[in-house]
Protein backbone atom coordinates (compact mmCIF):
# COMPACT_ATOMS: atom_id res chain seq x y z
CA UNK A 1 -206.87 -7.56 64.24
CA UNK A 2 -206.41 -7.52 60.47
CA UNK A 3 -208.92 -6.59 58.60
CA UNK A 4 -209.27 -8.73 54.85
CA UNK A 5 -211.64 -8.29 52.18
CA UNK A 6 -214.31 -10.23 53.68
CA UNK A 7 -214.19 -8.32 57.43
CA UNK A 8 -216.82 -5.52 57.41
CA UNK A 9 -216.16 -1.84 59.18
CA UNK A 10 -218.86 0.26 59.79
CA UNK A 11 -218.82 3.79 60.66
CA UNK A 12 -221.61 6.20 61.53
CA UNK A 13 -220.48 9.93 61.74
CA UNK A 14 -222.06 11.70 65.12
CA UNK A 15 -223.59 14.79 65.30
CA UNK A 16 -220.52 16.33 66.83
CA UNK A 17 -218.03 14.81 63.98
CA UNK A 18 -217.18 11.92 65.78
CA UNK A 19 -217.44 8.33 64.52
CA UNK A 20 -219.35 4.97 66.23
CA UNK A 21 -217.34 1.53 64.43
CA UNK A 22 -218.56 -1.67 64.40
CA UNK A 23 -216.42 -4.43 63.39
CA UNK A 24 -217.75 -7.86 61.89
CA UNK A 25 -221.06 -6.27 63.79
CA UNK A 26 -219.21 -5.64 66.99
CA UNK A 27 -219.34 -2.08 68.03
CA UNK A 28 -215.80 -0.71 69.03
CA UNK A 29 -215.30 0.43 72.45
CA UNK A 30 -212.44 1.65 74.51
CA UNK A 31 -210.45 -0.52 76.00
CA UNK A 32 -208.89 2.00 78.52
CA UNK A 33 -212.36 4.17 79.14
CA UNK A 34 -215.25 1.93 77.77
CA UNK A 35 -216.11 5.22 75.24
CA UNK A 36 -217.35 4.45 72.06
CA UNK A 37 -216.58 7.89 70.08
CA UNK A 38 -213.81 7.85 67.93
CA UNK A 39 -211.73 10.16 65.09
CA UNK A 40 -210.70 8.23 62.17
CA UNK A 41 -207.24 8.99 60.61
CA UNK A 42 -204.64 7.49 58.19
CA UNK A 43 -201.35 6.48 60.00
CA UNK A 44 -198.56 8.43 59.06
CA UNK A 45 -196.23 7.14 56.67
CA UNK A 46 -192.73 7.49 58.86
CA UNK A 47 -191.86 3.64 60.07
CA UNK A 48 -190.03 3.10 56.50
CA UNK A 49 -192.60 -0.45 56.92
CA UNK A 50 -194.62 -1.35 54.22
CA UNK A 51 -196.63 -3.58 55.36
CA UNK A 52 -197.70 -0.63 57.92
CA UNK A 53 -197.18 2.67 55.56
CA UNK A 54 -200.00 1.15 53.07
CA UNK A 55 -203.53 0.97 54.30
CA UNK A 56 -203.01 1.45 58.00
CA UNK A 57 -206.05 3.31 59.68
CA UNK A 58 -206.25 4.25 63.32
CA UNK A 59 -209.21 5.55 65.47
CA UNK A 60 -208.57 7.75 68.55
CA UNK A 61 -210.73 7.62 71.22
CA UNK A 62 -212.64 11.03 71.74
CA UNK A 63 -212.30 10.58 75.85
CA UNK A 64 -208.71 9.92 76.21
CA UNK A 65 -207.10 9.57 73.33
CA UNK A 66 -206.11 5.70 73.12
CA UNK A 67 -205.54 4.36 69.83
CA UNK A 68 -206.61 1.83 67.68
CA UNK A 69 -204.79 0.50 64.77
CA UNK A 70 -205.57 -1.81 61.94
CA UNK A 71 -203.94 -2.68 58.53
């Protein structure tokens, strides 16, 4: 999924530092564990891509680790 300027992310921070997102007001879940807690982090800049080096956010699920990436 690509999200533009007219797609809305939401994040609410936990009370254990971990992050609930909801997409276009669909809440993201796991698709390998069904959890719905999640660390946000900028993609590292090492695939020499721009298209994926500028803007590129993941979010790793808190349970097992699967994650999520969007440009």
């Amino acid at each position: 999924m690509k999200l533009g300027q007219s797609d809305q992310r939401f994040t609410t921070e936990q009370a254990d530092g971990s992050l609930t997102v909801s997409i276009d007001g669909a809440a993201l879940a796991c698709v390998v564990c069904r959890n719905d807690r999640f660390h946000k982090r900028a993609s590292p800049k090492q695939f020499g891509l721009d298209w994926l080096d500028s803007g590129t956010t993941n979010f790793v699920c808190t349970n097992c680790g699967y994650i999520f990436w969007f440009v």
